[in-house]
Protein backbone atom coordinates (compact mmCIF):
# COMPACT_ATOMS: atom_id res chain seq x y z
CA UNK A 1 -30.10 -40.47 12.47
CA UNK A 2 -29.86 -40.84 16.10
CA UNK A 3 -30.28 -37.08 18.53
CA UNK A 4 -26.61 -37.15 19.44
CA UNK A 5 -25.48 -37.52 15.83
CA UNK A 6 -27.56 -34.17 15.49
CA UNK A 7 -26.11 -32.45 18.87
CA UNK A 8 -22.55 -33.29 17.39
CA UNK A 9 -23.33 -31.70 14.32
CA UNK A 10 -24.49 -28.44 16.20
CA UNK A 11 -21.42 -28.76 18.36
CA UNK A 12 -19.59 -28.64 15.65
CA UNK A 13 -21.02 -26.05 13.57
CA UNK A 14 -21.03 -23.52 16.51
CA UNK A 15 -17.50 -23.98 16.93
CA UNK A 16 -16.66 -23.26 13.30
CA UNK A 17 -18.85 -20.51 13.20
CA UNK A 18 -17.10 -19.20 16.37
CA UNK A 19 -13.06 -20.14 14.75
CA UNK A 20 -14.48 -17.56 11.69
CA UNK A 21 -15.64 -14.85 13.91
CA UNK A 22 -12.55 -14.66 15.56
CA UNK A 23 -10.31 -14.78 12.64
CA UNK A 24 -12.80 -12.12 10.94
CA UNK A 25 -13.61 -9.76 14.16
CA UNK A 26 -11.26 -9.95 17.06
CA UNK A 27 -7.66 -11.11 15.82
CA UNK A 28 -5.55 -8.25 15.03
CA UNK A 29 -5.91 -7.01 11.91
CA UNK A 30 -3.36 -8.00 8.57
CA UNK A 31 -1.03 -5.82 6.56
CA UNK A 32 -2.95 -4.62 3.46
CA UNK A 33 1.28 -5.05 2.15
CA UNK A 34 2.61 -8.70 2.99
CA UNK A 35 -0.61 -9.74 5.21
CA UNK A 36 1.94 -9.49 8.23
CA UNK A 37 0.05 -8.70 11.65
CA UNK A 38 -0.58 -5.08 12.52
CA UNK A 39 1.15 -4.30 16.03
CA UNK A 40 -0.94 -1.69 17.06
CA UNK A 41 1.85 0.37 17.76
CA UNK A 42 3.83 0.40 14.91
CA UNK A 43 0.22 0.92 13.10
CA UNK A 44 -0.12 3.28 9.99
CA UNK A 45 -3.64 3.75 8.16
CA UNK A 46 -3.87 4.75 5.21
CA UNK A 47 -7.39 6.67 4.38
CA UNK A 48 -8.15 6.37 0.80
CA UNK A 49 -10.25 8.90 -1.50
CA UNK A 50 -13.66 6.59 -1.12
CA UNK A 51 -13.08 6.60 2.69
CA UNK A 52 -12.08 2.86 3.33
CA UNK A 53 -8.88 2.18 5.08
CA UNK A 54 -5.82 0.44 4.96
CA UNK A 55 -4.20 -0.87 7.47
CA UNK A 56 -0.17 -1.63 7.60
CA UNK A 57 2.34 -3.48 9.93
CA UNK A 58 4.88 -0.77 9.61
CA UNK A 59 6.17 2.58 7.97
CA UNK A 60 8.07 0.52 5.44
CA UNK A 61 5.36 -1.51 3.88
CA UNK A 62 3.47 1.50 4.06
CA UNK A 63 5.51 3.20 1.91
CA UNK A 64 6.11 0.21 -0.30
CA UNK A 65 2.71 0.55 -1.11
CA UNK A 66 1.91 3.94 -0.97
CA UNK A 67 4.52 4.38 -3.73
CA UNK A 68 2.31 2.47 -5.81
CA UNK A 69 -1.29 4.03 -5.18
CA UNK A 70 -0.51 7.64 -4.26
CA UNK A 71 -3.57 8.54 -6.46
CA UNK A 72 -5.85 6.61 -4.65
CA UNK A 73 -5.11 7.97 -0.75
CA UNK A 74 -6.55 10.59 0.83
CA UNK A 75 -4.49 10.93 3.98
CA UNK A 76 -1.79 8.88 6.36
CA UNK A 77 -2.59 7.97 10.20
CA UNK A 78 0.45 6.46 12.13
CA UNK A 79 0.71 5.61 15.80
CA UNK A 80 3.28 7.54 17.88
CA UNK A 81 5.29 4.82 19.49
CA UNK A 82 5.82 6.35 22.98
CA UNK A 83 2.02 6.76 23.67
CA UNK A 84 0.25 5.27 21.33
CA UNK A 85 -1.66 8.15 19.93
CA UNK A 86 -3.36 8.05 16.16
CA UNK A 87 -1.86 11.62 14.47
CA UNK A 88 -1.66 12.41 10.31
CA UNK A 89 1.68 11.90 9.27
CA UNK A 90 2.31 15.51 8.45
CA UNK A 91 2.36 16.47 12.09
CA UNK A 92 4.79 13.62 12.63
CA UNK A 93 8.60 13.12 13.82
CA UNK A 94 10.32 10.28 11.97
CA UNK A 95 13.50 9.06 12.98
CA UNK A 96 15.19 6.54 10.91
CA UNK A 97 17.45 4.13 13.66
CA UNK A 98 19.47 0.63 13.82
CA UNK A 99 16.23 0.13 16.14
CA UNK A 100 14.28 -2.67 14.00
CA UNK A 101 10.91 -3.11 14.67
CA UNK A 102 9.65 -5.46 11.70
CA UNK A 103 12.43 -8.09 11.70
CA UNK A 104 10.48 -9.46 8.10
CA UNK A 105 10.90 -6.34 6.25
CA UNK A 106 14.08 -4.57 8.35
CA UNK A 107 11.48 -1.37 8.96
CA UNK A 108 13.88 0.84 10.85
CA UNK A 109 11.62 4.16 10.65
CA UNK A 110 9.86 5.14 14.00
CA UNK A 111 7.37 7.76 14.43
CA UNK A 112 6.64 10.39 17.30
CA UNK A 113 3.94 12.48 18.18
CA UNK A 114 6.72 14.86 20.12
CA UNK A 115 10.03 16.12 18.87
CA UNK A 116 11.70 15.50 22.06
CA UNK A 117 10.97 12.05 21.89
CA UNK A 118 12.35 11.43 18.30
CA UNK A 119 15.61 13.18 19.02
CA UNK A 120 15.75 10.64 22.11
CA UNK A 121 15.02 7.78 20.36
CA UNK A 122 17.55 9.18 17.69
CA UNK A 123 20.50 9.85 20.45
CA UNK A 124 19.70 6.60 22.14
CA UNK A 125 19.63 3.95 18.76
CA UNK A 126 22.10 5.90 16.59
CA UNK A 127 19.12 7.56 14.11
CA UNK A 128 18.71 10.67 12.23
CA UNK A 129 15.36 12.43 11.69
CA UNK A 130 13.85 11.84 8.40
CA UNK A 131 11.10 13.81 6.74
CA UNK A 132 8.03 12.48 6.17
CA UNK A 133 7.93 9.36 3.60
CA UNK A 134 3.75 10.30 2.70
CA UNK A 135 4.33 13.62 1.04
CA UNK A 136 2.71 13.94 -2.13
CA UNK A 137 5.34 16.24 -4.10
CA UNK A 138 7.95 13.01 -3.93
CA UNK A 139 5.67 11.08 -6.23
């Protein structure tokens, strides 16, 4: 076997070793749901008992699976949509709106950090404040 048969080989084994370390460590993450990518935005975590995570597109698949494995979850992260910021559900505003942000599922439920903001969002897309899907005493 000649050198450049061997060069081509490395060539080509760096670059698959570099394809699978981007799929596995810099693409955004999947829905734990449908596999859907996570928007950071529209982000919700869902902290189980044994500490790992799970990471969703949007409220609704969330829930979808929350409804399922309510035994197994410690607590619910979601992002505020005006600014970004990681808060536990509980201290949440969610507004349910004709504003869709997940056009596979239809998730119409938008979280806020600030009350302000949700009635804004709920004056400005025709929504109503809705209480928190991740309480425990539904289930």
């Amino acid at each position: 076997m000649t050198k450049k048969f061997w060069i081509g080989l490395i060539i080509i084994f760096i670059i698959a070793l570099i394809g699978v370390s981007y799929q596995k460590f810099v693409k955004n993450p999947r829905c734990a749901y449908d596999g859907s990518a996570v928007t950071p935005i529209y982000e919700v975590d869902i902290v189980l008992k044994d500490r790992s995570t799970k990471k969703f597109c949007s409220i609704y698949c969330a829930v979808q699976w929350f409804k399922n494995n309510v035994h197994r979850m410690d607590h619910v992260i979601v992002t505020d949509e005006m600014r970004g910021n990681k808060i536990d559900s509980y201290m949440a505003y969610f507004v349910e709106s004709e504003l869709v942000t997940n056009k596979t599922n239809d998730n119409r439920i938008h979280v806020f950090q600030q009350r302000q903001d949700a009635i804004t969002h709920a004056e400005k897309f025709h929504g109503t404040m809705t209480d928190d899907p991740f309480t425990m005493d539904e289930f």
